[in-house]
C-alpha atoms as a PDB file:
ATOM      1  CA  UNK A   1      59.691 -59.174  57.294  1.00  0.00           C
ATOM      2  CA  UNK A   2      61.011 -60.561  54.089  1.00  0.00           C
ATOM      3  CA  UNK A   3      63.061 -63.737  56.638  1.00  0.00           C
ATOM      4  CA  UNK A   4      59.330 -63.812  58.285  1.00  0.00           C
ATOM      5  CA  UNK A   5      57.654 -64.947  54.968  1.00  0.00           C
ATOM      6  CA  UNK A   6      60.452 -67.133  53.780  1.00  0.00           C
ATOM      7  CA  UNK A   7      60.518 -68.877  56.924  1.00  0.00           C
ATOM      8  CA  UNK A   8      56.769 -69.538  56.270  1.00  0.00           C
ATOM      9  CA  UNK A   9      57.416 -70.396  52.652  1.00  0.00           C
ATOM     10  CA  UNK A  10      60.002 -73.037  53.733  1.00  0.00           C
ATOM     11  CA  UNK A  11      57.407 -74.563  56.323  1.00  0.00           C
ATOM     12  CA  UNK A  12      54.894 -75.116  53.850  1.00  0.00           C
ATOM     13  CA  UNK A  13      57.727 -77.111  51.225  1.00  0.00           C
ATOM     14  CA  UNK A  14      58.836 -78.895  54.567  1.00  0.00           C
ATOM     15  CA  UNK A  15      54.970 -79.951  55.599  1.00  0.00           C
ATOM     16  CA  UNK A  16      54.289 -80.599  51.956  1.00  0.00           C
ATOM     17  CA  UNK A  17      57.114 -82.831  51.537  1.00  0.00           C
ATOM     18  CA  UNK A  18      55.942 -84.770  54.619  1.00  0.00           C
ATOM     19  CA  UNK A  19      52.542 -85.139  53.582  1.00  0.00           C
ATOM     20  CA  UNK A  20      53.744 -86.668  50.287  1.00  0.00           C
ATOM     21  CA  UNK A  21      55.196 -89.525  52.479  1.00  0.00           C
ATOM     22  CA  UNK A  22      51.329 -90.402  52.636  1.00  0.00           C
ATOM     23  CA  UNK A  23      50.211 -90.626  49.373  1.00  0.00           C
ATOM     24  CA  UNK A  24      46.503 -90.655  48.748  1.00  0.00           C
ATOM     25  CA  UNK A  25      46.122 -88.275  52.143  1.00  0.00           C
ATOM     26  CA  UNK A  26      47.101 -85.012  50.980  1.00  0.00           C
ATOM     27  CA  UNK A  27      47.256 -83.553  47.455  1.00  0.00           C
ATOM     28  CA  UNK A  28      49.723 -80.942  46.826  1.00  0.00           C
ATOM     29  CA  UNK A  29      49.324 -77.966  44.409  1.00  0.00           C
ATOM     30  CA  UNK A  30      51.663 -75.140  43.051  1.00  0.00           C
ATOM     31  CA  UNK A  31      50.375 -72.004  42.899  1.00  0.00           C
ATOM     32  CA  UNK A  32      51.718 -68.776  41.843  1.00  0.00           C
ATOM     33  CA  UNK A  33      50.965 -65.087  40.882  1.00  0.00           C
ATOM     34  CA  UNK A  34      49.787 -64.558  37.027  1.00  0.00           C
ATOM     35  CA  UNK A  35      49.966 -60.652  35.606  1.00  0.00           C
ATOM     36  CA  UNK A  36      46.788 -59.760  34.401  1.00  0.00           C
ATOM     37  CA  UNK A  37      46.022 -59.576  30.218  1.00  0.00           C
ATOM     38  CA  UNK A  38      46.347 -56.467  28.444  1.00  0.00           C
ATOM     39  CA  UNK A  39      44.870 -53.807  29.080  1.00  0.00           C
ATOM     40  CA  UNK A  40      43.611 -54.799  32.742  1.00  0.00           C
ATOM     41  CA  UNK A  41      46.051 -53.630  36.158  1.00  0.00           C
ATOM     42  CA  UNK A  42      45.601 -56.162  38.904  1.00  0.00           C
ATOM     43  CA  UNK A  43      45.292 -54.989  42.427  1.00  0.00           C
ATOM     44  CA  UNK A  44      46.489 -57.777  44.820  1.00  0.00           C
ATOM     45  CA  UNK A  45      45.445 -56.847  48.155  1.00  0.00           C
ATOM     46  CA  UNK A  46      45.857 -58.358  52.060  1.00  0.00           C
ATOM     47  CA  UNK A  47      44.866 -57.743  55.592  1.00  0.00           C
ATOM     48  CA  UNK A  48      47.182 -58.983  58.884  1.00  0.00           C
ATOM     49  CA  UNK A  49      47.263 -59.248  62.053  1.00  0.00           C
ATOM     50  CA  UNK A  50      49.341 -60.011  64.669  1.00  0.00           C
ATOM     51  CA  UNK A  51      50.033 -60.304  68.962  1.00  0.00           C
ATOM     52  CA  UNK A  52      47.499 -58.612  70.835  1.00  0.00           C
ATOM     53  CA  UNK A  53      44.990 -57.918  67.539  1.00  0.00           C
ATOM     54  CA  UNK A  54      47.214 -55.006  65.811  1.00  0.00           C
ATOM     55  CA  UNK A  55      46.513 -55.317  62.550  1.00  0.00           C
ATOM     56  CA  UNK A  56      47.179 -53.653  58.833  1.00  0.00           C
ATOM     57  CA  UNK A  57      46.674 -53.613  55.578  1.00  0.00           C
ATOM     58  CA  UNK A  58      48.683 -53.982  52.386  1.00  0.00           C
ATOM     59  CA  UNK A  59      48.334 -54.445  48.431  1.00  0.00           C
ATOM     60  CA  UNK A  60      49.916 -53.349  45.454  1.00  0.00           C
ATOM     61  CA  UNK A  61      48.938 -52.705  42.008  1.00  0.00           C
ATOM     62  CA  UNK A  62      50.825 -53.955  38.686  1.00  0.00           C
ATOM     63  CA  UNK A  63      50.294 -54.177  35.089  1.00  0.00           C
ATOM     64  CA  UNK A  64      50.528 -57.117  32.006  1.00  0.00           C
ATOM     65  CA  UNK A  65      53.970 -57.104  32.904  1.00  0.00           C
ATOM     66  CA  UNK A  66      54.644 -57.058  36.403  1.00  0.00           C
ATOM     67  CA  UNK A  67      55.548 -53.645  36.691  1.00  0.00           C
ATOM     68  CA  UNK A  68      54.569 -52.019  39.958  1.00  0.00           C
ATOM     69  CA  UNK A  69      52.619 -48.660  39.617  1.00  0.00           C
ATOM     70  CA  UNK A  70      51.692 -48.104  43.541  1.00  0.00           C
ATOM     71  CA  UNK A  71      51.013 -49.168  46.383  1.00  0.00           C
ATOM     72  CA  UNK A  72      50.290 -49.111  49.740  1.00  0.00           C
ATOM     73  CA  UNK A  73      50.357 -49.730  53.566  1.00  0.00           C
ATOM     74  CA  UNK A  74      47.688 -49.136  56.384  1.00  0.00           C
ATOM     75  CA  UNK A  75      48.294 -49.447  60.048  1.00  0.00           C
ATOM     76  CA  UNK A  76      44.786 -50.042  60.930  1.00  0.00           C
ATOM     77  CA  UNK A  77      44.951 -50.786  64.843  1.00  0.00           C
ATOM     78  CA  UNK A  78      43.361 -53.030  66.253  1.00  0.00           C
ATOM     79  CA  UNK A  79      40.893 -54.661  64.350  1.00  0.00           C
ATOM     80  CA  UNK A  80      39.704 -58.119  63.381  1.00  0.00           C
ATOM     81  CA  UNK A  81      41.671 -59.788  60.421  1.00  0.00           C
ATOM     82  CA  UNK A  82      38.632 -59.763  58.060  1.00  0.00           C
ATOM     83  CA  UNK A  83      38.489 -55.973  59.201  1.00  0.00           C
ATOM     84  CA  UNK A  84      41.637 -55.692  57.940  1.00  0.00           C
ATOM     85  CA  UNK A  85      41.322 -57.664  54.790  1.00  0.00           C
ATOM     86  CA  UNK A  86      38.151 -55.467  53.688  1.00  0.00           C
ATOM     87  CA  UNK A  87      40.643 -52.089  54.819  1.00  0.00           C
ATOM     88  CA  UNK A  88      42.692 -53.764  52.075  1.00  0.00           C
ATOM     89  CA  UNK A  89      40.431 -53.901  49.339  1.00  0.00           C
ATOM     90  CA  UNK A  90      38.617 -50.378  49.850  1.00  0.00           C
ATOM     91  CA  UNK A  91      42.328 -49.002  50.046  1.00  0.00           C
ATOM     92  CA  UNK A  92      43.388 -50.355  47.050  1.00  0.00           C
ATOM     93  CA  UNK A  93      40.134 -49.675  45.539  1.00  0.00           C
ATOM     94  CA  UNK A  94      40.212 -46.153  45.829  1.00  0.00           C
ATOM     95  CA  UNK A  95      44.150 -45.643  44.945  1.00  0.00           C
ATOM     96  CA  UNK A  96      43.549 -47.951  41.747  1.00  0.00           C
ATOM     97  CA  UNK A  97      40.862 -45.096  40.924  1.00  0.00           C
ATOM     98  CA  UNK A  98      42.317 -42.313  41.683  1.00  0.00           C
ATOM     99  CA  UNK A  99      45.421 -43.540  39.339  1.00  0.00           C
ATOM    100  CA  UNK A 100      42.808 -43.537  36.577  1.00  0.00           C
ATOM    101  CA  UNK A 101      42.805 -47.344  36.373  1.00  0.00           C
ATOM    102  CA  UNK A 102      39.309 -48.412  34.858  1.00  0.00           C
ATOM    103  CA  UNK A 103      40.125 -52.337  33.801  1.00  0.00           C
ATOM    104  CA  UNK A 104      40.958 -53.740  36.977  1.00  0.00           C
ATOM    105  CA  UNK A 105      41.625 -57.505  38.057  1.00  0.00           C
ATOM    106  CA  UNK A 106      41.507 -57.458  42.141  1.00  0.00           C
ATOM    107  CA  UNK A 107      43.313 -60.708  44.087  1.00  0.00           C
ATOM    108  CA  UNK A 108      42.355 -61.201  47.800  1.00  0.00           C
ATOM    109  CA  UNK A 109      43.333 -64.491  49.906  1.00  0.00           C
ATOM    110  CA  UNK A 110      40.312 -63.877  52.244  1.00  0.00           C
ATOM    111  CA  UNK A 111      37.406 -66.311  50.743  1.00  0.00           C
ATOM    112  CA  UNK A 112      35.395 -65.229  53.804  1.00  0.00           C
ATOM    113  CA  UNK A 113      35.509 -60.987  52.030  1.00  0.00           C
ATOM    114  CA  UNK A 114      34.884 -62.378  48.643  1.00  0.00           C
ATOM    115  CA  UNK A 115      31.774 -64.151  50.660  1.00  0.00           C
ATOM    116  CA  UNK A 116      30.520 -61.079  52.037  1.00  0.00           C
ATOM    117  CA  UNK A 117      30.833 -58.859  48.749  1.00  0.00           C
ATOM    118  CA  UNK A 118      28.052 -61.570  47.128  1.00  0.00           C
ATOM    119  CA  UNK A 119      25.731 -61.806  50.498  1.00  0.00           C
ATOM    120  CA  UNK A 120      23.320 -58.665  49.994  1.00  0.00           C
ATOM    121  CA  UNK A 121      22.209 -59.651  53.130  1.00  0.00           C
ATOM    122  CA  UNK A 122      24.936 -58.892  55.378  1.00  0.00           C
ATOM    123  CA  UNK A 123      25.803 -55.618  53.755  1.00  0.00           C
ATOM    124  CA  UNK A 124      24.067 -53.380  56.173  1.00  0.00           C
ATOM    125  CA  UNK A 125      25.656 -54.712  59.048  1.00  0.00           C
ATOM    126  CA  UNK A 126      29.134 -54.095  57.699  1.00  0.00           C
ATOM    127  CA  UNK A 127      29.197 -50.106  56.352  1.00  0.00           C
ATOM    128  CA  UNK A 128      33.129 -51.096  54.917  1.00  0.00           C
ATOM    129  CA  UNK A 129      31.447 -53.895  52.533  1.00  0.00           C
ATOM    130  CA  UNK A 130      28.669 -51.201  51.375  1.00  0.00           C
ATOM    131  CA  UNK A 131      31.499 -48.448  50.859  1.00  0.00           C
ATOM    132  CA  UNK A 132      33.609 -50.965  48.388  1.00  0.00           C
ATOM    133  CA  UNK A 133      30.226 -52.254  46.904  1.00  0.00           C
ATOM    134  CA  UNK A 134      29.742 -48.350  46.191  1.00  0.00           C
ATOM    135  CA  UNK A 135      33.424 -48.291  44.762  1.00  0.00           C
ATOM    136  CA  UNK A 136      32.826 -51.033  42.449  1.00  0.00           C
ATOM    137  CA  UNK A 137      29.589 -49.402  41.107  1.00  0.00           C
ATOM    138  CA  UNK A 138      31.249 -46.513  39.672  1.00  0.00           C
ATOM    139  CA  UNK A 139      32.008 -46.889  35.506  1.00  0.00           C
ATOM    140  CA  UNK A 140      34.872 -49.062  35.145  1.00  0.00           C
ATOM    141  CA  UNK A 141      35.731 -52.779  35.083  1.00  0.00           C
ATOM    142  CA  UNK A 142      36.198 -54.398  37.835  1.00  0.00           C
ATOM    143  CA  UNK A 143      36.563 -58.212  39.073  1.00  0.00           C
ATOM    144  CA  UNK A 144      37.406 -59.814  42.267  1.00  0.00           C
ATOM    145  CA  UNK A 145      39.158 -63.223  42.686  1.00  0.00           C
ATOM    146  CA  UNK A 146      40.486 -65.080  45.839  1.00  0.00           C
ATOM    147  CA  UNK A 147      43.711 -66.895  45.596  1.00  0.00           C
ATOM    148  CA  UNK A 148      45.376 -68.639  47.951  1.00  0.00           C
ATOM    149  CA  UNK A 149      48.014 -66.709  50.605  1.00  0.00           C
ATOM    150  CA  UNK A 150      51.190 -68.886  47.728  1.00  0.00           C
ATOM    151  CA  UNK A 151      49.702 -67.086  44.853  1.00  0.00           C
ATOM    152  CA  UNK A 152      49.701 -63.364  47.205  1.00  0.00           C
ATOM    153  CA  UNK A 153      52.717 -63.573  49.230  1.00  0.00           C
ATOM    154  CA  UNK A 154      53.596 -59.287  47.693  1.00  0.00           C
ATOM    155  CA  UNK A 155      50.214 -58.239  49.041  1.00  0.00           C
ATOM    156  CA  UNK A 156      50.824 -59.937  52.426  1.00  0.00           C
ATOM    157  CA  UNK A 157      54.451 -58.793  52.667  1.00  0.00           C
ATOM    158  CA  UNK A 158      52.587 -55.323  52.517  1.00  0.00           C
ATOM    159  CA  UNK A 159      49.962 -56.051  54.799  1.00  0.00           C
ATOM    160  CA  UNK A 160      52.812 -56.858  57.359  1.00  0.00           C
ATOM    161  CA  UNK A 161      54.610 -54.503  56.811  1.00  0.00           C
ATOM    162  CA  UNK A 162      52.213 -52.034  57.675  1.00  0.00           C
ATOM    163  CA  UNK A 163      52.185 -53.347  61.339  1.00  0.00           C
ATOM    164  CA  UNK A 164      55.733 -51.473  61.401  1.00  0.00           C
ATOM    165  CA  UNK A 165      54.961 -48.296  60.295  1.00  0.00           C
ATOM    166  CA  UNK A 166      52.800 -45.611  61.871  1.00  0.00           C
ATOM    167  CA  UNK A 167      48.870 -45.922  62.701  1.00  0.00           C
ATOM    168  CA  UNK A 168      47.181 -44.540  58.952  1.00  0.00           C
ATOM    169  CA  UNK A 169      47.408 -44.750  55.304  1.00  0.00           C
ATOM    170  CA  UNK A 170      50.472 -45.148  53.438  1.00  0.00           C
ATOM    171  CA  UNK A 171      51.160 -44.127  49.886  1.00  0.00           C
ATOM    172  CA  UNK A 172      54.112 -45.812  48.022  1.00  0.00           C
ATOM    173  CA  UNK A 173      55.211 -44.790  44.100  1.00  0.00           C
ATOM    174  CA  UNK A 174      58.472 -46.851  44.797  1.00  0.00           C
ATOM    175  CA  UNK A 175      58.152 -50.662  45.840  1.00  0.00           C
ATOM    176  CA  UNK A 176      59.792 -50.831  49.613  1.00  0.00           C
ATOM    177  CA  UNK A 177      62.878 -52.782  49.503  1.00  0.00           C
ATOM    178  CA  UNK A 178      61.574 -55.917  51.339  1.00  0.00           C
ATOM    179  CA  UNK A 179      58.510 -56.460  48.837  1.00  0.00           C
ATOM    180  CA  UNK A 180      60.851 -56.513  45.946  1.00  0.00           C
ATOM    181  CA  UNK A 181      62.081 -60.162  46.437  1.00  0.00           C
ATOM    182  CA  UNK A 182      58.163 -61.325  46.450  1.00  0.00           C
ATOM    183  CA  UNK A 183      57.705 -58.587  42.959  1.00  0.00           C
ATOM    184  CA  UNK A 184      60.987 -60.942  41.456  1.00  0.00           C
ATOM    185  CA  UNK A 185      59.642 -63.928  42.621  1.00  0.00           C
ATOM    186  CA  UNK A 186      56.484 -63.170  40.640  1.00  0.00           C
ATOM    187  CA  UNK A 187      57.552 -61.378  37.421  1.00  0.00           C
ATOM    188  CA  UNK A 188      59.726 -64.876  37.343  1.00  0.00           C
ATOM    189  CA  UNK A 189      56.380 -67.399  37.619  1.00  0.00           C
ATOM    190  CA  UNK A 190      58.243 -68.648  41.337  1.00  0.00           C
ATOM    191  CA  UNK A 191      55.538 -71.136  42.367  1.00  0.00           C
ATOM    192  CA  UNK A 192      54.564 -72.116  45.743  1.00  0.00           C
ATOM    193  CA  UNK A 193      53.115 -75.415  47.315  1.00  0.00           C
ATOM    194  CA  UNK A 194      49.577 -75.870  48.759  1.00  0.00           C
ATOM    195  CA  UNK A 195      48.760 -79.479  50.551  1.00  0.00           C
ATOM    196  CA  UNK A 196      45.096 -80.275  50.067  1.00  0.00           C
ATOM    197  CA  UNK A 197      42.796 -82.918  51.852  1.00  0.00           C
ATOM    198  CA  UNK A 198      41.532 -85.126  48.431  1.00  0.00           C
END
Protein backbone atom coordinates (compact mmCIF):
# COMPACT_ATOMS: atom_id res chain seq x y z
CA UNK A 1 0.00 0.00 0.00
CA UNK A 2 2.63 2.32 1.28
CA UNK A 3 5.06 1.12 -2.39
CA UNK A 4 1.45 1.84 -4.14
CA UNK A 5 1.45 5.58 -3.10
CA UNK A 6 5.13 6.15 -3.48
CA UNK A 7 5.07 4.79 -6.81
CA UNK A 8 2.34 7.44 -7.50
CA UNK A 9 4.28 10.11 -5.67
CA UNK A 10 7.35 9.41 -7.90
CA UNK A 11 5.08 9.64 -11.15
CA UNK A 12 3.86 12.90 -10.37
CA UNK A 13 7.89 14.38 -9.67
CA UNK A 14 8.69 12.38 -12.98
CA UNK A 15 5.56 14.09 -15.08
CA UNK A 16 6.29 17.33 -13.30
CA UNK A 17 9.79 17.37 -14.21
CA UNK A 18 8.78 16.76 -17.85
CA UNK A 19 6.33 19.35 -18.01
CA UNK A 20 8.95 21.86 -16.80
CA UNK A 21 10.83 21.05 -20.10
CA UNK A 22 7.87 23.29 -21.50
CA UNK A 23 7.93 26.26 -19.73
CA UNK A 24 4.95 28.55 -19.97
CA UNK A 25 2.63 25.13 -20.48
CA UNK A 26 2.36 23.81 -17.14
CA UNK A 27 2.84 25.48 -13.74
CA UNK A 28 3.97 23.38 -10.98
CA UNK A 29 3.00 23.76 -7.27
CA UNK A 30 4.14 22.13 -3.90
CA UNK A 31 1.71 21.28 -1.70
CA UNK A 32 1.73 19.72 1.61
CA UNK A 33 -0.26 18.89 4.84
CA UNK A 34 -0.42 21.93 7.54
CA UNK A 35 -1.58 20.86 11.39
CA UNK A 36 -4.35 22.82 12.30
CA UNK A 37 -3.92 26.05 15.03
CA UNK A 38 -4.51 25.57 18.54
CA UNK A 39 -7.11 24.49 19.85
CA UNK A 40 -8.78 23.03 16.52
CA UNK A 41 -8.16 18.82 15.57
CA UNK A 42 -8.20 18.39 11.84
CA UNK A 43 -9.97 15.46 10.36
CA UNK A 44 -8.39 14.60 6.94
CA UNK A 45 -10.63 12.29 5.29
CA UNK A 46 -10.70 10.10 1.69
CA UNK A 47 -12.81 7.78 -0.31
CA UNK A 48 -11.21 4.95 -2.99
CA UNK A 49 -11.91 2.80 -5.23
CA UNK A 50 -10.53 0.32 -7.15
CA UNK A 51 -11.02 -2.90 -10.05
CA UNK A 52 -14.45 -3.84 -10.44
CA UNK A 53 -15.97 -0.63 -8.20
CA UNK A 54 -14.87 -1.98 -4.54
CA UNK A 55 -14.41 0.82 -2.77
CA UNK A 56 -13.54 2.27 0.99
CA UNK A 57 -13.07 4.80 3.06
CA UNK A 58 -10.30 6.25 5.20
CA UNK A 59 -9.29 9.45 7.37
CA UNK A 60 -7.59 10.21 10.38
CA UNK A 61 -7.74 12.80 12.94
CA UNK A 62 -4.65 14.85 14.49
CA UNK A 63 -4.00 17.77 16.57
CA UNK A 64 -1.65 21.32 16.44
CA UNK A 65 1.03 18.98 16.44
CA UNK A 66 0.61 16.16 14.32
CA UNK A 67 -0.20 13.77 16.81
CA UNK A 68 -2.66 11.12 15.72
CA UNK A 69 -5.70 10.62 18.11
CA UNK A 70 -7.84 8.02 15.81
CA UNK A 71 -8.75 6.89 13.06
CA UNK A 72 -10.33 4.85 10.79
CA UNK A 73 -11.07 2.43 7.86
CA UNK A 74 -14.40 1.45 6.02
CA UNK A 75 -14.77 -1.27 3.51
CA UNK A 76 -17.75 0.13 1.90
CA UNK A 77 -18.38 -2.33 -1.17
CA UNK A 78 -19.15 -1.40 -4.01
CA UNK A 79 -20.01 1.99 -4.40
CA UNK A 80 -19.23 5.02 -6.53
CA UNK A 81 -15.99 6.99 -5.51
CA UNK A 82 -17.94 10.14 -4.46
CA UNK A 83 -20.04 7.48 -2.42
CA UNK A 84 -17.12 6.67 -0.86
CA UNK A 85 -15.65 10.05 -0.33
CA UNK A 86 -19.01 11.28 1.49
CA UNK A 87 -18.68 7.53 3.67
CA UNK A 88 -15.43 9.31 4.56
CA UNK A 89 -16.53 12.43 5.86
CA UNK A 90 -19.77 11.17 7.83
CA UNK A 91 -17.26 8.50 9.34
CA UNK A 92 -14.92 10.78 10.47
CA UNK A 93 -17.58 13.10 11.41
CA UNK A 94 -19.14 11.07 13.84
CA UNK A 95 -15.75 9.49 15.45
CA UNK A 96 -14.36 13.22 15.73
CA UNK A 97 -17.67 13.68 17.93
CA UNK A 98 -17.86 11.01 19.74
CA UNK A 99 -14.02 11.76 20.87
CA UNK A 100 -15.48 14.99 22.24
CA UNK A 101 -13.75 17.07 19.55
CA UNK A 102 -15.85 20.41 19.16
CA UNK A 103 -13.13 22.75 17.07
CA UNK A 104 -12.69 20.81 14.11
CA UNK A 105 -10.77 21.63 10.73
CA UNK A 106 -12.04 18.79 8.09
CA UNK A 107 -9.61 18.18 4.71
CA UNK A 108 -11.25 16.28 1.77
CA UNK A 109 -9.57 15.98 -1.87
CA UNK A 110 -13.07 15.51 -3.44
CA UNK A 111 -14.06 19.24 -4.75
CA UNK A 112 -17.11 17.52 -6.28
CA UNK A 113 -18.38 16.56 -1.97
CA UNK A 114 -17.35 19.96 -0.90
CA UNK A 115 -19.80 20.97 -4.04
CA UNK A 116 -22.60 19.06 -2.87
CA UNK A 117 -22.39 20.10 0.96
CA UNK A 118 -23.12 23.99 -0.46
CA UNK A 119 -25.94 22.87 -3.21
CA UNK A 120 -29.24 22.82 -0.96
CA UNK A 121 -30.63 21.66 -3.92
CA UNK A 122 -29.26 18.34 -4.36
CA UNK A 123 -29.50 17.39 -0.74
CA UNK A 124 -32.65 15.40 -0.94
CA UNK A 125 -31.51 13.27 -3.53
CA UNK A 126 -28.43 12.19 -1.62
CA UNK A 127 -29.75 11.08 2.22
CA UNK A 128 -25.56 10.66 3.08
CA UNK A 129 -25.10 14.60 2.28
CA UNK A 130 -28.33 15.41 4.56
CA UNK A 131 -26.98 12.98 7.41
CA UNK A 132 -23.38 14.97 7.51
CA UNK A 133 -25.29 18.34 6.95
CA UNK A 134 -27.21 17.09 10.23
CA UNK A 135 -23.70 16.26 11.82
CA UNK A 136 -22.36 19.58 11.19
CA UNK A 137 -25.46 21.29 12.73
CA UNK A 138 -24.91 20.02 16.08
CA UNK A 139 -22.93 22.78 18.64
CA UNK A 140 -19.43 22.72 17.75
CA UNK A 141 -17.05 24.24 15.18
CA UNK A 142 -16.71 22.89 12.26
CA UNK A 143 -15.07 23.77 8.70
CA UNK A 144 -14.54 21.92 5.57
CA UNK A 145 -11.67 22.49 3.07
CA UNK A 146 -10.60 20.56 -0.14
CA UNK A 147 -6.98 20.06 -0.78
CA UNK A 148 -5.45 18.47 -3.33
CA UNK A 149 -4.79 14.31 -3.18
CA UNK A 150 -0.32 15.88 -2.39
CA UNK A 151 -1.57 17.73 0.56
CA UNK A 152 -3.87 14.18 1.79
CA UNK A 153 -1.77 11.37 0.82
CA UNK A 154 -2.47 9.84 5.14
CA UNK A 155 -6.19 10.02 4.48
CA UNK A 156 -5.87 8.19 1.12
CA UNK A 157 -3.35 5.65 2.42
CA UNK A 158 -6.42 4.91 4.77
CA UNK A 159 -8.98 4.97 2.31
CA UNK A 160 -6.91 2.17 0.52
CA UNK A 161 -6.25 0.47 2.92
CA UNK A 162 -9.62 -0.21 3.79
CA UNK A 163 -10.10 -2.12 0.43
CA UNK A 164 -7.91 -4.87 2.37
CA UNK A 165 -9.65 -5.32 5.31
CA UNK A 166 -13.12 -6.73 5.91
CA UNK A 167 -16.57 -5.22 4.49
CA UNK A 168 -17.57 -2.45 7.67
CA UNK A 169 -16.26 0.12 9.92
CA UNK A 170 -12.95 0.13 11.35
CA UNK A 171 -11.81 1.78 14.54
CA UNK A 172 -8.03 2.50 15.00
CA UNK A 173 -6.44 4.21 18.49
CA UNK A 174 -2.95 3.15 17.05
CA UNK A 175 -1.84 4.52 13.50
CA UNK A 176 -1.42 1.13 11.19
CA UNK A 177 2.10 0.68 10.34
CA UNK A 178 1.85 1.62 6.60
CA UNK A 179 0.17 5.17 7.31
CA UNK A 180 3.00 6.09 9.55
CA UNK A 181 5.51 6.99 6.73
CA UNK A 182 2.67 9.50 5.21
CA UNK A 183 2.06 10.80 9.43
CA UNK A 184 6.32 11.44 9.21
CA UNK A 185 6.15 12.80 6.02
CA UNK A 186 3.68 15.37 7.34
CA UNK A 187 4.70 16.20 10.94
CA UNK A 188 8.12 16.97 8.76
CA UNK A 189 6.29 19.71 6.15
CA UNK A 190 7.39 16.80 3.12
CA UNK A 191 5.88 18.67 0.16
CA UNK A 192 4.54 17.26 -2.93
CA UNK A 193 4.31 18.55 -6.64
CA UNK A 194 1.08 19.50 -8.51
CA UNK A 195 1.47 20.48 -12.48
CA UNK A 196 -1.18 23.03 -13.37
CA UNK A 197 -2.48 24.25 -16.88
CA UNK A 198 -1.63 28.41 -16.50
Amino acid sequence: MVRDIRVRAEEIIRTSEAFQSNRGLRVQKMFSWLPPRWPYYKLNSDGARKGAGLAGAGGLIRDATGRWHGGFCMNIGICSVTIAELWGLYQGLILAWQMGIRLLVVEIDSLCVTQLLHRKSFNATLPLVNDILDLLSRAWQVSIHHVYREANFAAYFMASHALTLPLGLHYFTTPPQGVKTWIRNDGLGTAFPRVFKP
